[in-house]
N, C-alpha and C. Protein backbone atom coordinates (compact mmCIF):
# COMPACT_ATOMS: atom_id res chain seq x y z
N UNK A 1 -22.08 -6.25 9.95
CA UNK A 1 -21.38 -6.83 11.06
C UNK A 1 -19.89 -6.85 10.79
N UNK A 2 -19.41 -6.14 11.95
CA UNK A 2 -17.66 -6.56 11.58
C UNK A 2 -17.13 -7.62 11.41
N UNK A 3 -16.19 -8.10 10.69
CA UNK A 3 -15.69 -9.19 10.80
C UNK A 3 -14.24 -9.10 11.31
N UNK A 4 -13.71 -9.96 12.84
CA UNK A 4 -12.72 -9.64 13.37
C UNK A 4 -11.36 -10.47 13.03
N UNK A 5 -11.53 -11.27 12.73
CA UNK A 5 -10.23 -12.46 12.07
C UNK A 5 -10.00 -12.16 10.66
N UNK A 6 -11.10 -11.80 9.96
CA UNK A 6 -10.44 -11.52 8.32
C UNK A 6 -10.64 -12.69 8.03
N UNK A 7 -10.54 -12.93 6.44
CA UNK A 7 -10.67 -14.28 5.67
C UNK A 7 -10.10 -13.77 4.39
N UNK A 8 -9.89 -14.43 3.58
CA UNK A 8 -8.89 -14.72 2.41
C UNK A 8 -9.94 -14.38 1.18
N UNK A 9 -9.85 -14.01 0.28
CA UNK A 9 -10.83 -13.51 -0.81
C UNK A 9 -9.86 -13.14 -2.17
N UNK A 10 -10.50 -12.80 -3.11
CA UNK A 10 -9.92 -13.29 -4.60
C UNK A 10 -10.27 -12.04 -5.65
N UNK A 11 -9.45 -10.69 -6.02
CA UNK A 11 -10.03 -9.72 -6.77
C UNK A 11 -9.71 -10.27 -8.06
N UNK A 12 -10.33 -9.74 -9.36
CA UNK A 12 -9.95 -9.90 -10.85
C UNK A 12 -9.30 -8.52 -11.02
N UNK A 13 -8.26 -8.57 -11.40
CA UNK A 13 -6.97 -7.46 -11.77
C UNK A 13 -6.87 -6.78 -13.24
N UNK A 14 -7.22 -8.24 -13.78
CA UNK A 14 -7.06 -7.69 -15.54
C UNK A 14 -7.58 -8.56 -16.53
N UNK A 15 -7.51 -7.81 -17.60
CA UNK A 15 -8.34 -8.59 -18.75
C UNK A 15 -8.38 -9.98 -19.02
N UNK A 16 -6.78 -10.59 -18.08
CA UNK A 16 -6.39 -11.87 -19.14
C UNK A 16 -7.23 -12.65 -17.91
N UNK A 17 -7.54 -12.27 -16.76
CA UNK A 17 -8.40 -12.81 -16.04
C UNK A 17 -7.97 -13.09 -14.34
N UNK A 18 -6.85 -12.53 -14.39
CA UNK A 18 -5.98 -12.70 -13.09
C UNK A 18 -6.33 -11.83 -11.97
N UNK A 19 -6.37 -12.93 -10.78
CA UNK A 19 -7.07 -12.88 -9.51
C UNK A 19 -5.80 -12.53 -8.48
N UNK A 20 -6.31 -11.89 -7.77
CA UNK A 20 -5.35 -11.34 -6.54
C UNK A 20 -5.88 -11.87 -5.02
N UNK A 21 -5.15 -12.38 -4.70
CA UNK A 21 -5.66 -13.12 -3.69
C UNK A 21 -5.74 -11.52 -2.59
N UNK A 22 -6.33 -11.51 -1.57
CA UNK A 22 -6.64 -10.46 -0.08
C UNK A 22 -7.20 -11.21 0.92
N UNK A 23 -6.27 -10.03 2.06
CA UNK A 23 -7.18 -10.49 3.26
C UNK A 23 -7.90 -9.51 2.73
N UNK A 24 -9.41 -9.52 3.61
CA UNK A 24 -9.99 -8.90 3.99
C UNK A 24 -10.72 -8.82 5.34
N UNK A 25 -10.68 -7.54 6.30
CA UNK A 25 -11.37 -7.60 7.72
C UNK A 25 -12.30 -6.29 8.01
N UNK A 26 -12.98 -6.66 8.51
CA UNK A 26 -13.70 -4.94 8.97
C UNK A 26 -15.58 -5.02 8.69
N UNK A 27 -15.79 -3.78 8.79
CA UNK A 27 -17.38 -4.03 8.53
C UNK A 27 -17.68 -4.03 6.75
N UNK A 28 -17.92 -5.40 6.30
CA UNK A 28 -18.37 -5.74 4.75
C UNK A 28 -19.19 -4.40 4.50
N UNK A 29 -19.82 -3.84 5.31
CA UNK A 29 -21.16 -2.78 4.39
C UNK A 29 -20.75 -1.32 5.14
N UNK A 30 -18.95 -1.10 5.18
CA UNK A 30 -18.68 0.24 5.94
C UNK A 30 -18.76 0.89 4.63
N UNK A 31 -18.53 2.19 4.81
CA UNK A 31 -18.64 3.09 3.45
C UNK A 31 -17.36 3.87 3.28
N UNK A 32 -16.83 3.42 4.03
CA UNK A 32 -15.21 3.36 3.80
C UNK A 32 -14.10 2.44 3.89
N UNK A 33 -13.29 2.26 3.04
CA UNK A 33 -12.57 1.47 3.25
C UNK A 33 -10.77 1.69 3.00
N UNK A 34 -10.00 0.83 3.38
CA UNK A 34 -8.70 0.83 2.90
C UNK A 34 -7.69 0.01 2.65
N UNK A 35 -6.92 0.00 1.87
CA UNK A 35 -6.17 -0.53 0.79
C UNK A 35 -4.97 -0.46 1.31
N UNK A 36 -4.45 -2.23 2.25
CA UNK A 36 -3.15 -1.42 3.20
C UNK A 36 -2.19 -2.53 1.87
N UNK A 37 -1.27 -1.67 1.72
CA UNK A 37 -0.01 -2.05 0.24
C UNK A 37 0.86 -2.94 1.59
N UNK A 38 0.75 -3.55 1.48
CA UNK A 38 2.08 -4.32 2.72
C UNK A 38 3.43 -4.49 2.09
N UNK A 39 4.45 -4.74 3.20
CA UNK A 39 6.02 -4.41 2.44
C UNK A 39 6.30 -5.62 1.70
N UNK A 40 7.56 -5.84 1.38
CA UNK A 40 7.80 -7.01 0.70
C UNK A 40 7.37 -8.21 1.44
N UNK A 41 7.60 -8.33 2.43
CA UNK A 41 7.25 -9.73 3.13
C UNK A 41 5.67 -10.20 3.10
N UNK A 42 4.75 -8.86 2.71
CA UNK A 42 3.45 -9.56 1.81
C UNK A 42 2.10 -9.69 2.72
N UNK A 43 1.17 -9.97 2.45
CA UNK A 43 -0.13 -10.25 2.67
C UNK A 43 -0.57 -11.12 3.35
N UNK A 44 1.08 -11.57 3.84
CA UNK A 44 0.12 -13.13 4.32
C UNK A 44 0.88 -13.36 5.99
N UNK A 45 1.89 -12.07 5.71
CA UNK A 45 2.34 -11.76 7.46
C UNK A 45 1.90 -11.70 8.75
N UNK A 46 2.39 -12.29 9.51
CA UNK A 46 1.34 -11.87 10.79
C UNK A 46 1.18 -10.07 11.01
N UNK A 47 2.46 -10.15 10.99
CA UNK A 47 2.47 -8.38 11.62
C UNK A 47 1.42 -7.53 10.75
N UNK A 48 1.09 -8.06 9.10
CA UNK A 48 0.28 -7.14 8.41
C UNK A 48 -0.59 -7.13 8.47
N UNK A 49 -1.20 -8.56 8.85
CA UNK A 49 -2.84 -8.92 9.35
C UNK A 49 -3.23 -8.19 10.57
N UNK A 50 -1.89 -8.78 11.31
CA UNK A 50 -2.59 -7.64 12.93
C UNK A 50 -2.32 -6.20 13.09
N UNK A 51 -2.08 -5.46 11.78
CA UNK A 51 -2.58 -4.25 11.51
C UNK A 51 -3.41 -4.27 10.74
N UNK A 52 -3.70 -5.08 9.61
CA UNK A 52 -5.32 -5.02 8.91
C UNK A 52 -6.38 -4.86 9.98
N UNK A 53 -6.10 -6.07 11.04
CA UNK A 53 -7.31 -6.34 12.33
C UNK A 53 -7.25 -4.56 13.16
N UNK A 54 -6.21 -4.17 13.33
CA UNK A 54 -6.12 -2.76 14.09
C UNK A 54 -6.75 -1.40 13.18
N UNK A 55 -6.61 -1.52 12.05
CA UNK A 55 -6.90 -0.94 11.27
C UNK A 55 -9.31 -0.97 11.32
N UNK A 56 -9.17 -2.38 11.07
CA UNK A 56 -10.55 -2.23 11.07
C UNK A 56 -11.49 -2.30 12.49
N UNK A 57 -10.77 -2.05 13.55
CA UNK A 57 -11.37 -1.64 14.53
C UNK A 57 -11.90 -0.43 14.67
N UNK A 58 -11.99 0.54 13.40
CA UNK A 58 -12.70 2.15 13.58
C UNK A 58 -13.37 2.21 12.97
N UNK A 59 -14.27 0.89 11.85
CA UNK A 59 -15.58 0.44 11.64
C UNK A 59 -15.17 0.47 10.06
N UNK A 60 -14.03 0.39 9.68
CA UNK A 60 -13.55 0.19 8.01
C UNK A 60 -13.87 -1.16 7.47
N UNK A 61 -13.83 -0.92 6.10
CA UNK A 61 -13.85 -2.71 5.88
C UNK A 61 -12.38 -2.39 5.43
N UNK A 62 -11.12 -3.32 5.67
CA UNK A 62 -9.62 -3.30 5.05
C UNK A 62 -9.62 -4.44 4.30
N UNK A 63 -8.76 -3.89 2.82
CA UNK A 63 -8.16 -5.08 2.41
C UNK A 63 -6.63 -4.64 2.28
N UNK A 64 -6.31 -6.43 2.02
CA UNK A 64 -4.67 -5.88 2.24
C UNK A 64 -4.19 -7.56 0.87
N UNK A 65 -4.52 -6.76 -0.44
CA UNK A 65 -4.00 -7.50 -1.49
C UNK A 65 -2.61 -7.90 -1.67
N UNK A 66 -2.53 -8.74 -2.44
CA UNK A 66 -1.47 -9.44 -2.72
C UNK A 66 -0.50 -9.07 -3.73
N UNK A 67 0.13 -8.19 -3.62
CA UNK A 67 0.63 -7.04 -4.70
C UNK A 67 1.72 -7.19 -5.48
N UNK A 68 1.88 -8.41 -5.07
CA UNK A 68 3.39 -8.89 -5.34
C UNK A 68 3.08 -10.70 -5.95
N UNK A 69 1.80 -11.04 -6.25
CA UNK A 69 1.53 -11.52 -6.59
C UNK A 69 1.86 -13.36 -6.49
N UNK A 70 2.47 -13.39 -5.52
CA UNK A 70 2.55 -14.91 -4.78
C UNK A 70 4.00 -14.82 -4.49
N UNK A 71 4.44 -13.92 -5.21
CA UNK A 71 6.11 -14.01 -4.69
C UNK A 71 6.32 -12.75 -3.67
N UNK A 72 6.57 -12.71 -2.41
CA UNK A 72 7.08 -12.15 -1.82
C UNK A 72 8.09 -12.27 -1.20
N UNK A 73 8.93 -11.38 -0.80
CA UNK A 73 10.38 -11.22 -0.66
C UNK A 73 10.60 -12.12 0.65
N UNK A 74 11.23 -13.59 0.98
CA UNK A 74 11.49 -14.21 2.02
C UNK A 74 12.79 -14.31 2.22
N UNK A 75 13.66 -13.08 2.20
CA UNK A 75 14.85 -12.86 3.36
C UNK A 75 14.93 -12.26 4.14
N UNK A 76 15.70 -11.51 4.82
CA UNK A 76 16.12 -11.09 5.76
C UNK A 76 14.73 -9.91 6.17
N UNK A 77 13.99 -10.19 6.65
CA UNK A 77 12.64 -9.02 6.61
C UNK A 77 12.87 -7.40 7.49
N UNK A 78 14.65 -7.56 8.07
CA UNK A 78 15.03 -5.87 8.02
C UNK A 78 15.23 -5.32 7.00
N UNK A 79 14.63 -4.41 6.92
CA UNK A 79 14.65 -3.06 5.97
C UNK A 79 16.59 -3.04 5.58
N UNK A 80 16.95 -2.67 6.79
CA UNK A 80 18.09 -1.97 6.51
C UNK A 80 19.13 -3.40 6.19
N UNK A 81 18.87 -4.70 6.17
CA UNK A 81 19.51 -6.14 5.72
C UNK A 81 18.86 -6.28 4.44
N UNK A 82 18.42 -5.47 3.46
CA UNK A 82 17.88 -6.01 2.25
C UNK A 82 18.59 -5.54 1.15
N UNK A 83 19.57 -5.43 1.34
CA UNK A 83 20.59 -4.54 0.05
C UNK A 83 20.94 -6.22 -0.23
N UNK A 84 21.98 -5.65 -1.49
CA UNK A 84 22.45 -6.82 -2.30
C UNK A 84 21.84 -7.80 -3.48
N UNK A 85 22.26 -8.19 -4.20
CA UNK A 85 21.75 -8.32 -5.95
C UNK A 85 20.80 -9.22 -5.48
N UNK A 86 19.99 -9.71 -4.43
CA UNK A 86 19.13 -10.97 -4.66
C UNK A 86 17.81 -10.06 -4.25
N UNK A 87 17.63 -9.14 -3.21
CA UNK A 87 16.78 -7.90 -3.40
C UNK A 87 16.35 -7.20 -4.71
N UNK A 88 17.77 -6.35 -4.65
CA UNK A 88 17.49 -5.53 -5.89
C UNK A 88 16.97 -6.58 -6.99
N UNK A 89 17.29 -7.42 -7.41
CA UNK A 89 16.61 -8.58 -8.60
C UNK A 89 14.47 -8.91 -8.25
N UNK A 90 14.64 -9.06 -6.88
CA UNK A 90 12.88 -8.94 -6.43
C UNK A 90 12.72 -7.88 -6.84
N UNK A 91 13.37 -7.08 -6.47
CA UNK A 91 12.74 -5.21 -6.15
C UNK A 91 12.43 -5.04 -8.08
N UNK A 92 13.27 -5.30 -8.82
CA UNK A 92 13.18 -5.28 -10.41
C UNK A 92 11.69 -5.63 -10.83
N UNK A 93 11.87 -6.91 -10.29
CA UNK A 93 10.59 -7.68 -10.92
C UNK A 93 9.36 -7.58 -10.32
N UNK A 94 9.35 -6.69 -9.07
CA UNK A 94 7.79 -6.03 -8.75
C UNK A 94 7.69 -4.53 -8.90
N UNK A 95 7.73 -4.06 -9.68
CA UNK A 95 7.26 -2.65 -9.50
C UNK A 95 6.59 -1.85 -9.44
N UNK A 96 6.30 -1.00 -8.66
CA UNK A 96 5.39 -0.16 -7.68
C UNK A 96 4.37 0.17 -8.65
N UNK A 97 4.36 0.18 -9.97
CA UNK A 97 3.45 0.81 -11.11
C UNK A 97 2.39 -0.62 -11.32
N UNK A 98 3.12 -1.70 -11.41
CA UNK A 98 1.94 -2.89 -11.98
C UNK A 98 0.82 -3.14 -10.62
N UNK A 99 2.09 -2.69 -8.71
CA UNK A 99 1.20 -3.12 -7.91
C UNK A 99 0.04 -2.13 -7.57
N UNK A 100 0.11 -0.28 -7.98
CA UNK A 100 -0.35 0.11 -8.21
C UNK A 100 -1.52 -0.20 -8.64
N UNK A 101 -1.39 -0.81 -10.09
CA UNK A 101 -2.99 -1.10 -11.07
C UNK A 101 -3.47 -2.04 -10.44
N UNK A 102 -3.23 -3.08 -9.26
CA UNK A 102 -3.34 -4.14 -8.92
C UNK A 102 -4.50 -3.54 -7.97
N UNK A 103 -4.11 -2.24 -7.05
CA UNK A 103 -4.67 -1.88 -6.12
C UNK A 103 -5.96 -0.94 -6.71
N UNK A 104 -5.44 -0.30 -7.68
CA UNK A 104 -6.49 0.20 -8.55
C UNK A 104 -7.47 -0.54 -8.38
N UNK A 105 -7.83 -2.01 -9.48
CA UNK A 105 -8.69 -2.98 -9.29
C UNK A 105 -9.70 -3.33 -8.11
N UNK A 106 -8.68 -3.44 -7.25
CA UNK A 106 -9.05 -3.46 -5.64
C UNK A 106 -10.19 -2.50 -5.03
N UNK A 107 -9.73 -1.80 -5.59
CA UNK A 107 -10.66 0.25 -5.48
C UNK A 107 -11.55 -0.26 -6.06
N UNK A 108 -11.63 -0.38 -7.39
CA UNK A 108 -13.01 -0.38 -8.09
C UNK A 108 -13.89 -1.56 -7.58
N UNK A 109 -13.27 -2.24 -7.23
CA UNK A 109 -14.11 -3.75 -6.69
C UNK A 109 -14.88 -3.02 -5.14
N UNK A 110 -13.99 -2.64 -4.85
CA UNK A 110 -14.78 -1.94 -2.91
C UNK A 110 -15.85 -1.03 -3.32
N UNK A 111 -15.57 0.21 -4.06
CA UNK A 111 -16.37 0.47 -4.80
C UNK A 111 -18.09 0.08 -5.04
N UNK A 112 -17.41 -1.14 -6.32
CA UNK A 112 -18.78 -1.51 -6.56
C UNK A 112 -19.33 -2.02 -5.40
N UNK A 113 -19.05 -2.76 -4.24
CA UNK A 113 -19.27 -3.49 -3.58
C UNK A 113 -20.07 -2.32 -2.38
N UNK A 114 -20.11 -1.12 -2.59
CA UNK A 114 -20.59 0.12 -1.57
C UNK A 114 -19.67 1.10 -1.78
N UNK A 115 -18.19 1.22 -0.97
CA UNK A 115 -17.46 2.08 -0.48
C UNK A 115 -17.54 3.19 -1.08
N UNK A 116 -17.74 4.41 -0.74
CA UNK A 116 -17.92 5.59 -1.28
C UNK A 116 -16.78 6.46 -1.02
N UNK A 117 -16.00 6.07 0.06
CA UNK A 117 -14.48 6.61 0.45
C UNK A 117 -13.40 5.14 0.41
N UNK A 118 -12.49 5.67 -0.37
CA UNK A 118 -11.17 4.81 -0.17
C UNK A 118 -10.18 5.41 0.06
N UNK A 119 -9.18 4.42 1.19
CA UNK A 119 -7.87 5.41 1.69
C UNK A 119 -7.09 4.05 1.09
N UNK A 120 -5.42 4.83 1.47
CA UNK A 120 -4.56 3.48 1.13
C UNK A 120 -3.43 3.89 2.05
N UNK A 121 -3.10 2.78 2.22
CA UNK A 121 -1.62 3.17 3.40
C UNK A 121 -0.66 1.80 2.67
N UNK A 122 0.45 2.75 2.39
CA UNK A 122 1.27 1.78 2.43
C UNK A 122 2.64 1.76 2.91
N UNK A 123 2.98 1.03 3.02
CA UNK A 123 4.23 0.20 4.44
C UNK A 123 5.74 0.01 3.62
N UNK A 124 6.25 0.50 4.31
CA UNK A 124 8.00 -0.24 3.51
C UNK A 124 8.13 -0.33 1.57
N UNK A 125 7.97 -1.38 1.49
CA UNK A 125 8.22 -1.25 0.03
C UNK A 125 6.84 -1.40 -0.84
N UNK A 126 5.79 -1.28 -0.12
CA UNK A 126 4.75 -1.11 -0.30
C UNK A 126 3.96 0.30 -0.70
N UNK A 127 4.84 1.51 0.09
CA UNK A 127 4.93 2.92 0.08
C UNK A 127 4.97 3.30 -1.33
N UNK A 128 5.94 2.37 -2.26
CA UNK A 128 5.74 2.84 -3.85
C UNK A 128 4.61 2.94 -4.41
N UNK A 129 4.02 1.40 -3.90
CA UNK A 129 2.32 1.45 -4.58
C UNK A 129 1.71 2.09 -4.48
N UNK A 130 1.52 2.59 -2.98
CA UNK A 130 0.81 3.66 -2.38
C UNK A 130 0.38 4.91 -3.28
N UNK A 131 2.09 5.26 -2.83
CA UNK A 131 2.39 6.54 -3.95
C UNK A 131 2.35 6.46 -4.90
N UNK A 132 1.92 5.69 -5.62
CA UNK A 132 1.47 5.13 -7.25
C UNK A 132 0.43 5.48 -8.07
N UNK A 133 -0.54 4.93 -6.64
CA UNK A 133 -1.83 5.00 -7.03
C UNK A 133 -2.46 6.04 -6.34
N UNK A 134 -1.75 6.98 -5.53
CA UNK A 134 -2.45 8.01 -5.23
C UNK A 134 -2.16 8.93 -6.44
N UNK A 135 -1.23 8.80 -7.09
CA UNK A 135 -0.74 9.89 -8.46
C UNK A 135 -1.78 9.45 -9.78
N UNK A 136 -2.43 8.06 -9.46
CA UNK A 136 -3.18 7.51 -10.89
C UNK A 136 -4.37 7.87 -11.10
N UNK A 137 -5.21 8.99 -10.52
CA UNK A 137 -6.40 9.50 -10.87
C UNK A 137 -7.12 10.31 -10.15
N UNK A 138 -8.31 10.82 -10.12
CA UNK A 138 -8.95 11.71 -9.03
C UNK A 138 -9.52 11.22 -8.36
N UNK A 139 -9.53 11.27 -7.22
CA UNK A 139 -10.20 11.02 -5.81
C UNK A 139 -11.79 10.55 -6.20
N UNK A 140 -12.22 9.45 -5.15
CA UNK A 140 -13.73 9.06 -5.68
C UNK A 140 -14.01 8.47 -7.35
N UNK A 141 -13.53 8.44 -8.14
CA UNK A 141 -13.49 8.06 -9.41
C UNK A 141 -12.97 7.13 -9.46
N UNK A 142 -13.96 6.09 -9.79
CA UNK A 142 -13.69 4.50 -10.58
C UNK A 142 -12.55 4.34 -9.54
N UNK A 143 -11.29 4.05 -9.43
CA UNK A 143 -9.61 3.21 -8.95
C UNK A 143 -9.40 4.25 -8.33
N UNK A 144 -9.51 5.32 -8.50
CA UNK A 144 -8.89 6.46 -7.57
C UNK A 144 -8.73 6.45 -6.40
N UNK A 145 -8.00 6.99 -5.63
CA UNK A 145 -7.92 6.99 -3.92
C UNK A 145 -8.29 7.87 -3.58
N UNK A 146 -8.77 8.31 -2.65
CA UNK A 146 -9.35 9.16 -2.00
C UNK A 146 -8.66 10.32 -0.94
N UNK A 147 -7.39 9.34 -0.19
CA UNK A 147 -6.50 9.85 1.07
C UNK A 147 -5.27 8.76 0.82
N UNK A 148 -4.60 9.28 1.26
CA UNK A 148 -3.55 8.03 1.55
C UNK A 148 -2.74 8.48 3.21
N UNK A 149 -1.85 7.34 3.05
CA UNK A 149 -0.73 7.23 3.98
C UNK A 149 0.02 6.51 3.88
N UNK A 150 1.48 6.95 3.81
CA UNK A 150 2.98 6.09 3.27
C UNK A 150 3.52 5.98 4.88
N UNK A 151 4.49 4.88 5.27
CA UNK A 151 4.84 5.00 6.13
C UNK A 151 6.21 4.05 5.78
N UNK A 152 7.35 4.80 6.51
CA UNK A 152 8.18 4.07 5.98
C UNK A 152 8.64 3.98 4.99
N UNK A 153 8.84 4.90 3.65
CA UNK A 153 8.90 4.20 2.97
C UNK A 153 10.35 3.77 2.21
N UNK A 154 9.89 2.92 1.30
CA UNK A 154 11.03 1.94 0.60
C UNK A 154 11.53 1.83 -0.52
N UNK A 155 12.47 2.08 -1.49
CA UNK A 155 12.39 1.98 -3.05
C UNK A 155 11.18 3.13 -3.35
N UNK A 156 11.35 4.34 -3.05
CA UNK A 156 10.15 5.38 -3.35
C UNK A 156 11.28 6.57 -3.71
N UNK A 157 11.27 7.13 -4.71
CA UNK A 157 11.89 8.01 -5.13
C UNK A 157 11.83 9.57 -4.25
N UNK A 158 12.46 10.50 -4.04
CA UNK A 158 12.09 11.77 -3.64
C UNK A 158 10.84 12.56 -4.31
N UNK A 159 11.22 12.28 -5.57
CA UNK A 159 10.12 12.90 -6.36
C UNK A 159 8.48 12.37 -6.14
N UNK A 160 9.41 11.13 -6.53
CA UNK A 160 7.54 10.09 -6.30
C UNK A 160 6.27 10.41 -5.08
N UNK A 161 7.38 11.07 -3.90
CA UNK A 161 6.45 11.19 -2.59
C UNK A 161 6.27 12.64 -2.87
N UNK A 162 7.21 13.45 -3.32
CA UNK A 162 6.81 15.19 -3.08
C UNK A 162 5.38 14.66 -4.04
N UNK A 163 5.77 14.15 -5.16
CA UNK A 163 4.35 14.39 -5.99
C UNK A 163 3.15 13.69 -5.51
N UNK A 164 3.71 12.68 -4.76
CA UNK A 164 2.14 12.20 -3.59
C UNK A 164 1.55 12.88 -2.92
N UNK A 165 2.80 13.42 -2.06
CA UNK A 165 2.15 14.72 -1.06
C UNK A 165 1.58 15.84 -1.39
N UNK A 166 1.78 16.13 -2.60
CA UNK A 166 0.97 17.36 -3.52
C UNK A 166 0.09 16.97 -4.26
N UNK A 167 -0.55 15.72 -4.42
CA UNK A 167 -1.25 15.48 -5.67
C UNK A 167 -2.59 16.15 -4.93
N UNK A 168 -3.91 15.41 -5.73
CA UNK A 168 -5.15 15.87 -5.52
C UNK A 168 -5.83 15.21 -4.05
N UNK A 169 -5.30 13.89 -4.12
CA UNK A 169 -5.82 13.38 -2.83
C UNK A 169 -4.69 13.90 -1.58
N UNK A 170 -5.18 13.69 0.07
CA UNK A 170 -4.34 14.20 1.26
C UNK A 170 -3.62 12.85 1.06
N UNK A 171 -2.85 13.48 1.70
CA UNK A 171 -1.53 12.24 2.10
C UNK A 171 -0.55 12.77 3.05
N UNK A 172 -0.68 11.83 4.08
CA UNK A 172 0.55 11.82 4.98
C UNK A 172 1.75 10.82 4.91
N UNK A 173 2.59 11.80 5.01
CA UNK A 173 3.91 10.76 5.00
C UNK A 173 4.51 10.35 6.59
N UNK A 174 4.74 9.16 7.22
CA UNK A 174 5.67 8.88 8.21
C UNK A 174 6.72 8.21 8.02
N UNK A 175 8.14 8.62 8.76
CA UNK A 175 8.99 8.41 8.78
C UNK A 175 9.69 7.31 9.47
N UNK A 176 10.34 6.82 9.63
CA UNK A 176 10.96 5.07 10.62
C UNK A 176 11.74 5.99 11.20
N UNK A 177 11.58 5.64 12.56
CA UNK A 177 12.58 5.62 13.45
C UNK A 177 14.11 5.78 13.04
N UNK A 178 14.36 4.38 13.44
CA UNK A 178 15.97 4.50 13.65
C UNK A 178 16.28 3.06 11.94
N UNK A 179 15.67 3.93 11.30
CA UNK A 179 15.98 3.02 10.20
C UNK A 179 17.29 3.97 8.87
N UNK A 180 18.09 3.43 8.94
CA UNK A 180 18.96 4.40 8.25
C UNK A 180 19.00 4.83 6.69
N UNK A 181 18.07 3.71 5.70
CA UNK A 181 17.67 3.86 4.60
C UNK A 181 16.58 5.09 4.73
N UNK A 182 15.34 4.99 5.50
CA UNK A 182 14.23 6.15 5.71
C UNK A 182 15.22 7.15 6.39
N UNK A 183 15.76 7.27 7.31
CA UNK A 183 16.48 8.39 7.89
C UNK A 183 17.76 9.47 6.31
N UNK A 184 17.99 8.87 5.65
CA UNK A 184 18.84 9.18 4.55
C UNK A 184 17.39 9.79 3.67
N UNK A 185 16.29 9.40 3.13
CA UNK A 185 15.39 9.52 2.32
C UNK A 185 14.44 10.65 2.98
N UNK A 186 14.15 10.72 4.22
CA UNK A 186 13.57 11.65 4.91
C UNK A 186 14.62 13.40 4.57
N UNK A 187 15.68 13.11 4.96
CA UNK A 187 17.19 14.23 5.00
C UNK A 187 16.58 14.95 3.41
N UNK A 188 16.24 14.08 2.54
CA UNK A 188 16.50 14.16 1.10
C UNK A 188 15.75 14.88 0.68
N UNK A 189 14.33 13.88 1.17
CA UNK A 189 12.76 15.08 0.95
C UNK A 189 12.61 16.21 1.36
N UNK A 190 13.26 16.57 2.40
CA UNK A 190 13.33 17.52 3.31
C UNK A 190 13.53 18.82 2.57
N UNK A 191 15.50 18.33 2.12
CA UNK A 191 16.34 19.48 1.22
C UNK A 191 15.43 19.35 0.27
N UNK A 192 14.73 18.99 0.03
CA UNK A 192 14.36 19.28 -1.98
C UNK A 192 13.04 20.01 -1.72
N UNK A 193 12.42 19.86 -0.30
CA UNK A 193 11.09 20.52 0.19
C UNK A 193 11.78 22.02 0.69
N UNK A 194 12.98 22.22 1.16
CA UNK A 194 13.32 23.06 1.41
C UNK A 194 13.09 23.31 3.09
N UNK A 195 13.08 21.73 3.67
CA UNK A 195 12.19 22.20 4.86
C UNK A 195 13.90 22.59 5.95
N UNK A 196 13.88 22.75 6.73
CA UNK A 196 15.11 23.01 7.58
C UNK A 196 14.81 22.55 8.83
């Protein structure tokens, strides 16, 4: 049975015993599922829930972990208003590699729990993780991802996404609008893709 509101749930991450709080929404016994990385503003957003809820309207079960681990970024929640040393100092102290293994975990837990396909999409500064953990193993295997999708993304290197977009799993990349950080980073991927 689907579940349409989502409810709050608790993964184990790592050895020392640490729990990651998630929503989770969608059908508990789908055989696919996905892993939405939300931007800095976190897991506990409206706007991210009511894409978790949009998301699991095509019979997925979604989770959307806590990747950032109780601290998420509460200023200015434009993209293009997040410069300046009190960002960059968040942006330091979460990085896309630990939220990565975080989501890893996440995988293996859906996993055990059924899922035989996992996708991951991730959002704004969430896009690092994404692209993290689509580079951290082979598709279907234990943490591995299966597909992804970056959108937006944020603090993601040129390299980091060409090598997303080429790795073993598919991946689509989307671009922001009229956002001038993604509009500069899009230009970038482009020249180094050679695209014209």
């Amino acid at each position: 049975m689907a579940e349409t509101e989502g409810r709050e749930v608790g993964f184990a991450v790592d050895e020392e015993g640490w729990v990651v709080g998630a929503y989770l929404v969608g059908d508990a016994k789908a055989p696919t599922a996905v892993v939405l990385a939300a931007d800095a503003a976190g897991w506990r957003a409206p706007g991210v829930r009511r894409f978790a809820r949009k998301l699991a309207r095509d019979g997925v079960l979604v989770a959307t972990p806590d990747l950032w681990r109780g601290d998420t970024w509460h200023g200015d929640p434009s993209p293009s208003k997040r410069g300046g040393a009190a960002f960059d100092q968040w942006a330091k102290e979460h990085p896309a590699e630990l939220a990565a293994k975080d989501m890893a975990s996440v995988v293996t837990a859906l996993r055990e729990r059924g899922a035989t396909r996992v996708a991951c999409v991730g959002v704004g500064w969430g896009a690092g993780a994404a692209a993290a953990a689509l580079l951290s193993g082979q598709p279907g295997v234990d943490g591995a991802i299966d597909a992804g999708a970056i959108a937006c993304p944020l603090g993601v290197s040129v390299k980091t996404l060409a090598r997303a977009m080429g790795g073993t799993a598919p991946c689509v990349l989307v671009w922001g609008g009229g956002d001038a950080i993604g509009a500069a980073a899009r230009r970038a991927a482009e020249e180094e893709a050679g695209v014209e």
